[in-house]
Protein backbone atom coordinates (compact mmCIF):
# COMPACT_ATOMS: atom_id res chain seq x y z
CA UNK A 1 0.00 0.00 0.00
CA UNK A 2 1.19 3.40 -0.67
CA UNK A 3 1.55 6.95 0.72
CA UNK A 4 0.65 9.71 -1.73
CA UNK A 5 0.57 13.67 -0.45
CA UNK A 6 -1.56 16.10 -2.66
CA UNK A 7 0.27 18.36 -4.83
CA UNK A 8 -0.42 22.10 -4.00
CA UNK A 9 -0.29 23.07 -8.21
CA UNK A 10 -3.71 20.63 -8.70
CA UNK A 11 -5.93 22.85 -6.54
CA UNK A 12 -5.68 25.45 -9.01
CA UNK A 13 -7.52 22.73 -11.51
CA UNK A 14 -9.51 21.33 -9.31
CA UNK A 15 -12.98 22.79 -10.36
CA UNK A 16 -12.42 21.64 -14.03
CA UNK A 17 -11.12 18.61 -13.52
CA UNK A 18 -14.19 17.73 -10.62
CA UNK A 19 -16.46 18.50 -13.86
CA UNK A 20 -14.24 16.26 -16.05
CA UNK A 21 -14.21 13.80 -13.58
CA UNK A 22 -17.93 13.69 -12.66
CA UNK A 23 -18.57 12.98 -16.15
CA UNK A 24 -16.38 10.03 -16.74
CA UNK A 25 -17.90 8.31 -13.37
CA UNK A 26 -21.35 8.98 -15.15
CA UNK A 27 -20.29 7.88 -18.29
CA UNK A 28 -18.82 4.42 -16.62
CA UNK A 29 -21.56 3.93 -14.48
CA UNK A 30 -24.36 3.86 -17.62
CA UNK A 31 -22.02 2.47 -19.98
CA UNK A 32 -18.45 1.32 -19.22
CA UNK A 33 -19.27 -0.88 -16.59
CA UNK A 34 -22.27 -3.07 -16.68
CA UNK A 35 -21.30 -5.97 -14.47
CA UNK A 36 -21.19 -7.15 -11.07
CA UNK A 37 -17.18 -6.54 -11.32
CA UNK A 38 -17.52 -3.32 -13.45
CA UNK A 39 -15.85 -4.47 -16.74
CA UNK A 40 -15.28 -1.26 -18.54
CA UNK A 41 -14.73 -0.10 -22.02
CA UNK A 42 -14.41 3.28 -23.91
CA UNK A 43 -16.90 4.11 -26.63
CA UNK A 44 -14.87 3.16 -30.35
CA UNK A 45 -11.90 1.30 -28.37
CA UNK A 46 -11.11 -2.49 -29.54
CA UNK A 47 -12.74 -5.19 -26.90
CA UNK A 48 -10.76 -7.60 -25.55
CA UNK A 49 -12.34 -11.14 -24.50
CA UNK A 50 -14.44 -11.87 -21.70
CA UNK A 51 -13.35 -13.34 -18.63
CA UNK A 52 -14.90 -13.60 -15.29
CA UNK A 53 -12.28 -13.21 -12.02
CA UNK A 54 -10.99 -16.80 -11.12
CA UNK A 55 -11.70 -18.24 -14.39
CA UNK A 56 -7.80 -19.65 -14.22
CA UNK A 57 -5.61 -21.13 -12.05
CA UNK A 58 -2.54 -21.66 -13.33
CA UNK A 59 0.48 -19.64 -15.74
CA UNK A 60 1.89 -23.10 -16.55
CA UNK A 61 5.61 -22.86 -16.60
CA UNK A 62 7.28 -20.02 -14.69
CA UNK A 63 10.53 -18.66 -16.86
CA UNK A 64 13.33 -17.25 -15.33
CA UNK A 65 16.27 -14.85 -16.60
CA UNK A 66 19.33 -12.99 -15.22
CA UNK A 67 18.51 -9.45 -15.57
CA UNK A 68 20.71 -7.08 -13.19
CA UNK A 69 20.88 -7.81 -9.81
CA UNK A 70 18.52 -10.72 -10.22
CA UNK A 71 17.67 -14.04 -11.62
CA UNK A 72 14.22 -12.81 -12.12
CA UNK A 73 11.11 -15.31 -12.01
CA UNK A 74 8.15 -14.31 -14.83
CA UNK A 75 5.10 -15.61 -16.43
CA UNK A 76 4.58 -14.88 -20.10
CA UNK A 77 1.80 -15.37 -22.56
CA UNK A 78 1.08 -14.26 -25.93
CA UNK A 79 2.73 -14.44 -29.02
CA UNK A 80 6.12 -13.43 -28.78
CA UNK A 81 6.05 -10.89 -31.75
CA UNK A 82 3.45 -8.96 -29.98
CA UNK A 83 3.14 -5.54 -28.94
CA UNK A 84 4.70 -6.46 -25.38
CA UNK A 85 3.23 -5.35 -21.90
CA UNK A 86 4.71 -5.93 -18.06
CA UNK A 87 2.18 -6.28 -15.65
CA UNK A 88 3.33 -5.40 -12.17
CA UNK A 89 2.02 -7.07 -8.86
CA UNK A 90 2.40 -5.01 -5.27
CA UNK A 91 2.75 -6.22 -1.68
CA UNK A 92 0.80 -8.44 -0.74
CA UNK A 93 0.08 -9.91 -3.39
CA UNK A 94 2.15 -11.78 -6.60
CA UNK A 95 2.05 -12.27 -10.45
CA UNK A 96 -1.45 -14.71 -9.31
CA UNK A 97 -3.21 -11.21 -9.60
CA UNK A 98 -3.14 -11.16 -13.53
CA UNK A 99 -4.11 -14.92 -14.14
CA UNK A 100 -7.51 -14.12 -15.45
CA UNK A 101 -5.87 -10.63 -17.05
CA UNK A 102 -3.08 -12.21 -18.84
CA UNK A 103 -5.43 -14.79 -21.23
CA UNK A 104 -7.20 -12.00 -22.23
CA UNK A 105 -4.53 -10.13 -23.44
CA UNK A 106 -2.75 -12.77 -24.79
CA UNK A 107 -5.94 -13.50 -27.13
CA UNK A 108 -5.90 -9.83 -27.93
CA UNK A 109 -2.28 -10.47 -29.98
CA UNK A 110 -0.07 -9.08 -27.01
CA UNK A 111 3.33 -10.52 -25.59
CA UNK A 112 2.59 -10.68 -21.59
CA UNK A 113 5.61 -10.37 -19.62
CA UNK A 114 4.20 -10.92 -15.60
CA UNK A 115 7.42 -10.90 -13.01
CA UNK A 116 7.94 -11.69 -9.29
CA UNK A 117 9.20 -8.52 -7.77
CA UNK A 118 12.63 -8.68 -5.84
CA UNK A 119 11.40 -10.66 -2.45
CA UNK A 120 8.08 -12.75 -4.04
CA UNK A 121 8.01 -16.38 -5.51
CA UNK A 122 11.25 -17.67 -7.31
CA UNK A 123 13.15 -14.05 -8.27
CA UNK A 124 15.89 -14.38 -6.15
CA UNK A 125 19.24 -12.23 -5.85
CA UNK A 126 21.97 -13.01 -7.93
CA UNK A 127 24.75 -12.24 -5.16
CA UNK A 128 24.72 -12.55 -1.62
CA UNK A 129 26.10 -9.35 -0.88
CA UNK A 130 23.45 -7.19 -2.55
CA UNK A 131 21.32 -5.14 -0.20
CA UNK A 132 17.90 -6.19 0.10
CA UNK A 133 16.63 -2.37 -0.84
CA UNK A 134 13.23 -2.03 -1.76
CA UNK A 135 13.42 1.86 -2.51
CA UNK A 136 11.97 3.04 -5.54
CA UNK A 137 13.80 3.34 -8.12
CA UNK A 138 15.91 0.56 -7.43
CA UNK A 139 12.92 -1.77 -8.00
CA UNK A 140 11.95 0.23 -11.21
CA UNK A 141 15.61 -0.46 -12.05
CA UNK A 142 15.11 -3.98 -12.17
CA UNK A 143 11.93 -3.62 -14.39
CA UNK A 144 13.76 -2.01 -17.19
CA UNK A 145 17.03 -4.51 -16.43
CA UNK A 146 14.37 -7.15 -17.58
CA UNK A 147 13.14 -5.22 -20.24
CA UNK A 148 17.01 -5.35 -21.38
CA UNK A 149 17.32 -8.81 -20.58
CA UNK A 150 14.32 -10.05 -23.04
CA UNK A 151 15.50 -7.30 -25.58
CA UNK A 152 12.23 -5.07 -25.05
CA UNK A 153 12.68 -1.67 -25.69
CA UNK A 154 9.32 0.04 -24.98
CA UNK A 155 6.17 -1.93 -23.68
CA UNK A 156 2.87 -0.52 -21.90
CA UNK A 157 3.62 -1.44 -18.07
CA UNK A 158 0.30 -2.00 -15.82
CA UNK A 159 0.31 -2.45 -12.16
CA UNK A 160 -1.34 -2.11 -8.54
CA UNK A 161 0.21 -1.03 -4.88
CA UNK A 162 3.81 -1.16 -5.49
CA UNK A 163 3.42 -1.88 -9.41
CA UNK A 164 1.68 0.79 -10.18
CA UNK A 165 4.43 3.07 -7.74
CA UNK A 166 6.78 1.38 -10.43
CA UNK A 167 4.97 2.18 -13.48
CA UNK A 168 4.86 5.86 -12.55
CA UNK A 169 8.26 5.91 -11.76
CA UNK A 170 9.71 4.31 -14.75
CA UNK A 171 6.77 6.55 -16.95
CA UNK A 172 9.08 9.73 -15.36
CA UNK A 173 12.36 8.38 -15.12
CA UNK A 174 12.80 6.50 -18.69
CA UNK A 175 9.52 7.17 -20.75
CA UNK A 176 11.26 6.29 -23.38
CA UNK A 177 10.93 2.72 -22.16
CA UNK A 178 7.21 2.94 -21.57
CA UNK A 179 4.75 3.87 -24.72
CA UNK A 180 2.16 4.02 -21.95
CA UNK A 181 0.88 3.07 -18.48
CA UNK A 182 -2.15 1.49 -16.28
CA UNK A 183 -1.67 2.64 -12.75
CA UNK A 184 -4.22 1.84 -10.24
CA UNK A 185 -4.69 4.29 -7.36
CA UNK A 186 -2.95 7.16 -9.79
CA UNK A 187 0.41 8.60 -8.99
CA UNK A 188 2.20 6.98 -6.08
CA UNK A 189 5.88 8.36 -6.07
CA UNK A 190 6.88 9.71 -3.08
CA UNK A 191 10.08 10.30 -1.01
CA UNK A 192 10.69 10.07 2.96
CA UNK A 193 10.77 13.71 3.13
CA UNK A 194 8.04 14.20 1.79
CA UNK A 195 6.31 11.43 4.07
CA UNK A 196 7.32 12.97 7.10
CA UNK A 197 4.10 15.41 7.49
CA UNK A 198 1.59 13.97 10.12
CA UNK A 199 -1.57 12.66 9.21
CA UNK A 200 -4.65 13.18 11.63
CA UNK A 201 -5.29 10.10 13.62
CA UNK A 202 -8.53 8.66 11.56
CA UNK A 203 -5.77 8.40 8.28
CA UNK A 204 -2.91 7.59 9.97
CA UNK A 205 -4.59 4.40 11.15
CA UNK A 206 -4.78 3.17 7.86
CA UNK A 207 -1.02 3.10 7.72
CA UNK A 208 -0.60 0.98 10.53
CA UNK A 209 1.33 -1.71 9.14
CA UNK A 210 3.88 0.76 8.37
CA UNK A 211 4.50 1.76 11.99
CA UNK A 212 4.17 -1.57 13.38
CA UNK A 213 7.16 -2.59 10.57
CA UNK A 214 8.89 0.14 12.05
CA UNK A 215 9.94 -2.22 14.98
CA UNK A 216 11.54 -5.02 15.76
CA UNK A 217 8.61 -6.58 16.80
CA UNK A 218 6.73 -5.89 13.83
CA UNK A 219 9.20 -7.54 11.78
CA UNK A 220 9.57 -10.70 13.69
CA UNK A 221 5.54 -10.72 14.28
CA UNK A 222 5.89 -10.67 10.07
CA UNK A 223 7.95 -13.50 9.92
CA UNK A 224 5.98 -15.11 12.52
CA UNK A 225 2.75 -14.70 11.09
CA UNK A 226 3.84 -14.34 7.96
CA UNK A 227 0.41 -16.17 6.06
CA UNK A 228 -1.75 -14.70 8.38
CA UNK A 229 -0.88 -11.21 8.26
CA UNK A 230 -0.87 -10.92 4.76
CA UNK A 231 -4.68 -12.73 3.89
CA UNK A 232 -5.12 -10.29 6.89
CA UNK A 233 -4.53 -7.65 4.49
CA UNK A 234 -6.30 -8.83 1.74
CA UNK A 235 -9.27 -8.91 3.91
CA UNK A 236 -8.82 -5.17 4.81
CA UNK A 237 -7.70 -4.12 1.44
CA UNK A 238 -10.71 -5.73 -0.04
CA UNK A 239 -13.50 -5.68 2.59
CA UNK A 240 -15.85 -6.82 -0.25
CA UNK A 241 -13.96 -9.74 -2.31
CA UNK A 242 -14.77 -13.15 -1.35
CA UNK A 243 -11.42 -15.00 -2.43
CA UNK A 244 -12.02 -18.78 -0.84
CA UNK A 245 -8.60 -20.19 0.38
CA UNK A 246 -7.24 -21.45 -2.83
CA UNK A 247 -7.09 -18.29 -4.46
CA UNK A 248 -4.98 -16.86 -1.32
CA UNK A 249 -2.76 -19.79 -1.23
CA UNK A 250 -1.94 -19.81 -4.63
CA UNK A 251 -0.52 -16.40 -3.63
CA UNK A 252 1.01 -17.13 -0.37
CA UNK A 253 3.56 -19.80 -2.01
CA UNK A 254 5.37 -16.67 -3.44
CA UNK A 255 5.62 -14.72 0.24
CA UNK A 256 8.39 -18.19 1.32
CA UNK A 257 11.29 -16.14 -0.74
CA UNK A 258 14.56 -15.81 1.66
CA UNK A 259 14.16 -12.03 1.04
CA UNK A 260 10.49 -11.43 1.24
CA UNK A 261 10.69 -10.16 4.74
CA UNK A 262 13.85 -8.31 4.25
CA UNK A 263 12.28 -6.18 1.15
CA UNK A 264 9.22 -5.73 3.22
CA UNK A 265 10.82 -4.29 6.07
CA UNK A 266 12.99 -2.20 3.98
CA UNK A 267 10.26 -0.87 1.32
CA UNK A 268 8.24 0.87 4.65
CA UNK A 269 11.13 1.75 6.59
CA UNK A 270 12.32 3.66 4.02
CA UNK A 271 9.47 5.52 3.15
CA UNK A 272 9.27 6.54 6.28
CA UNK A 273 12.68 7.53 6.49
CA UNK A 274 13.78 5.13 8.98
CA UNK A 275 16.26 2.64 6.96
CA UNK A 276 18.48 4.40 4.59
CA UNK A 277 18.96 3.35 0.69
CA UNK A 278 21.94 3.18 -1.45
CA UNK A 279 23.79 6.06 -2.72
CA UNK A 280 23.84 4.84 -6.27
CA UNK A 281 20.03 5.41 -6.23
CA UNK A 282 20.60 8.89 -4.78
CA UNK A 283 20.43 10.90 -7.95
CA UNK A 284 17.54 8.93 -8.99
CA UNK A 285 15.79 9.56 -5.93
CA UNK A 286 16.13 13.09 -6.32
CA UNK A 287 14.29 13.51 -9.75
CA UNK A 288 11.64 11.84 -7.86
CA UNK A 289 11.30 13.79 -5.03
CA UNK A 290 9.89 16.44 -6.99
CA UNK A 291 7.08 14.36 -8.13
CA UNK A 292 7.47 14.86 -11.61
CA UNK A 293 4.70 15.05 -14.25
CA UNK A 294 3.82 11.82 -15.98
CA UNK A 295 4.17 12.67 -19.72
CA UNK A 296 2.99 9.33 -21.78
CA UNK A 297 -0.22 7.93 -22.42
CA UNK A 298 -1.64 7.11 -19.13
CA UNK A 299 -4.53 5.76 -17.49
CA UNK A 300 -5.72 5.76 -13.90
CA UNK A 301 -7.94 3.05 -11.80
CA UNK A 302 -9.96 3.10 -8.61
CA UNK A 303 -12.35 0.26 -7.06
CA UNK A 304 -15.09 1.50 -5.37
CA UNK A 305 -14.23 -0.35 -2.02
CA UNK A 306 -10.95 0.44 -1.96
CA UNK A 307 -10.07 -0.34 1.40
CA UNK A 308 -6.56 0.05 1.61
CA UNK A 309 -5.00 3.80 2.10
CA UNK A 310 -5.56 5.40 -1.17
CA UNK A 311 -5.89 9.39 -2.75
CA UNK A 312 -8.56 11.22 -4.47
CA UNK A 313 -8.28 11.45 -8.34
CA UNK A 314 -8.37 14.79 -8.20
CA UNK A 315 -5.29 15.21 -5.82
CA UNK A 316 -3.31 14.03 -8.55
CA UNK A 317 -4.79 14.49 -11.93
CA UNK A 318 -2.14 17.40 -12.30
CA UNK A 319 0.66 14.69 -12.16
CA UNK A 320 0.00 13.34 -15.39
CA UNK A 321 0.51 15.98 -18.58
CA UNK A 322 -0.38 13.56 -21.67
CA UNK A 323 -3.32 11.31 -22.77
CA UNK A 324 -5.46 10.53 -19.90
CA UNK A 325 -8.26 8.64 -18.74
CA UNK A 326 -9.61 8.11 -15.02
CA UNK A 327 -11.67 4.89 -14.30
CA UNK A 328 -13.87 4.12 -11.35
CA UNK A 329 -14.61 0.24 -11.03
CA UNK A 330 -17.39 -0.24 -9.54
CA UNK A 331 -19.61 -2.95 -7.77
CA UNK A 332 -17.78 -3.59 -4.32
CA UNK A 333 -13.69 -3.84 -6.25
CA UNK A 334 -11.49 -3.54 -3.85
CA UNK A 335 -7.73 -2.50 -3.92
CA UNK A 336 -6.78 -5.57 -6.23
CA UNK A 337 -8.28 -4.55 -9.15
CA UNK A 338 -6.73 -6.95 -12.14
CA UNK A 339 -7.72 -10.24 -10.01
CA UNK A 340 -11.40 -8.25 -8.65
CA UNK A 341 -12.30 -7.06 -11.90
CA UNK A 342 -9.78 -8.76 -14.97
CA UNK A 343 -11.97 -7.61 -17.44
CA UNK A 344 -11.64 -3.44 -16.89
CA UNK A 345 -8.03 -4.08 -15.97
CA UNK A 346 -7.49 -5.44 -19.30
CA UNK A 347 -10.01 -3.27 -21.53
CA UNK A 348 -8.16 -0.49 -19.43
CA UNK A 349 -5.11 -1.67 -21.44
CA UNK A 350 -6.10 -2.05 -24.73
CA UNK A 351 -7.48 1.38 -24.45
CA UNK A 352 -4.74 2.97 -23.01
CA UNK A 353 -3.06 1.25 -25.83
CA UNK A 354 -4.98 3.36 -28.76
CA UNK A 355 -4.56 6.54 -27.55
């Protein structure tokens, strides 16, 4: 889950873009999304397949590739001559998000490229001596060091939680890379600094995983607990999606990585400011911490029962300066969309896709 302040330069567009934005939730709720998971469309875009959440199971073989500092585990579908896209999974969850997302893309004539993140199922670290940083840009780093490694130069990249932080980061940092993104919950990059202003008590408590990885105790209650926490989550982050215990399990095979814990920790501390990075992400770091405009093709998701922390579209519609589209998913989605409601996630896609 993710910490996002709003930017003081929106409230100047506010009123237009609250017109803009009423609008497009009318629009979706006659005519973009019709079912019980809010499968949504735009008017003239290309369809892709219908598929209803937990349709599939299984990716069938995972592949895995040294890219950077990893040996990184992926899923891939499609034809390989496709137009490729990276679908990115967040914490705590794992590439088990897009089954249902993936088949439906495939079908549409894409490449699907679907990877563990550092610290999830079999992407493991390639040395020993590597720190097990989950900052940023260093996990955006080992997106496009996969991109290299499969010889991709510029795909769409989709993702929730901490995918979608990474899509928005690459989208700033090498849009070159990206022709355009899905990001669900908007524009997540942020920077200790800037996460050091106190929240009143009613939002801070939504962040209480954060401070309770803070300590020592949280992390070895994580270990611990480690299954239990984390459908825990699910639960909270998705008050109104009844998984049943397979779904979660399927999951909960990639949380028994040797780093999982480690990346956890780190990922929270350090947005909090409370575990330090690496100084060859520094300079990085820095472009980001002015929360710089999102330039490509991009569009935005939100489930309607989000439960997890999450901002308003309009605190950062100012964030993103190209080709834009924001989607409310409706019908009781929670905060993982692409496994709630495959079929938006995937129209979302196709349509970001033509603009």
């Amino acid at each position: 889950m993710n910490t996002i302040k709003t930017s003081e330069d929106f409230k100047q567009n506010r009123r237009r873009f609250l017109g803009t934005a009423t609008m497009a939730i009318a629009a979706a709720q006659i005519g973009m999304f019709r079912s019980a998971n809010a499968q949504s469309s735009n008017t003239g875009s290309a369809d892709s397949p219908t598929s209803k959440p937990g349709t599939n199971t299984s990716f069938g073989s995972i592949k895995q590739i040294d890219a950077g500092l990893l040996n990184i585990g992926y899923a891939e579908a499609g034809p390989a001559d496709g137009p490729p896209i990276i679908l990115l999974h967040g914490w705590p969850y794992d590439i088990y998000s897009f089954v249902d997302v993936s088949p439906l893309l495939a079908s549409a004539g894409y490449r699907v490229i679907i990877p563990y993140l550092r610290g999830y199922g079999t992407t493991r670290f390639l040395s020993s001596e590597t720190m097990r940083n989950a900052q940023q840009s260093a996990v955006a780093l080992d997106i496009i060091a996969l991109m290299d490694a499969l010889k991709i130069q510029t795909a769409i990249v989709a993702g929730f939680d901490w995918g979608a932080r990474t899509a928005d980061v690459m989208a700033v940092l090498w849009p070159e890379r990206c022709k355009a993104i899905v990001s669900v919950s908007g524009y997540l990059i942020s920077s200790p600094a800037g996460n050091q202003t106190p929240l009143p008590p009613q939002g801070a408590s939504a962040f209480w995983y954060q401070y309770y990885f803070a300590t020592e105790v949280g992390k070895a209650g994580y270990a611990k607990y480690l299954a239990e926490f984390n459908k825990f989550i699910w639960h909270q982050a998705s008050p109104k999606w009844n998984f049943d215990d397979a779904t979660y399990n399927r999951t909960a095979a990639s949380f028994i990585n040797p780093d999982h814990v480690d990346i956890v920790m780190h990922d929270y501390r350090w947005r909090l400011g409370l575990a330090d990075g690496e100084r060859k992400y520094d300079d990085l770091e820095k472009r980001l911490a002015v929360l710089p405009v999102v330039t490509v093709p991009a569009i935005t998701m939100e489930g309607d029962s989000n439960g997890a922390a999450h901002p308003p579209s309009t605190a950062y519609r100012s964030r993103f300066s190209g080709k834009y589209d924001y989607r409310l998913i409706t019908g009781g989605v929670g905060h993982n969309i692409p496994q709630e409601a495959p079929q938006a996630f995937a129209q979302a896609i196709i349509d970001v896709d033509g603009f």
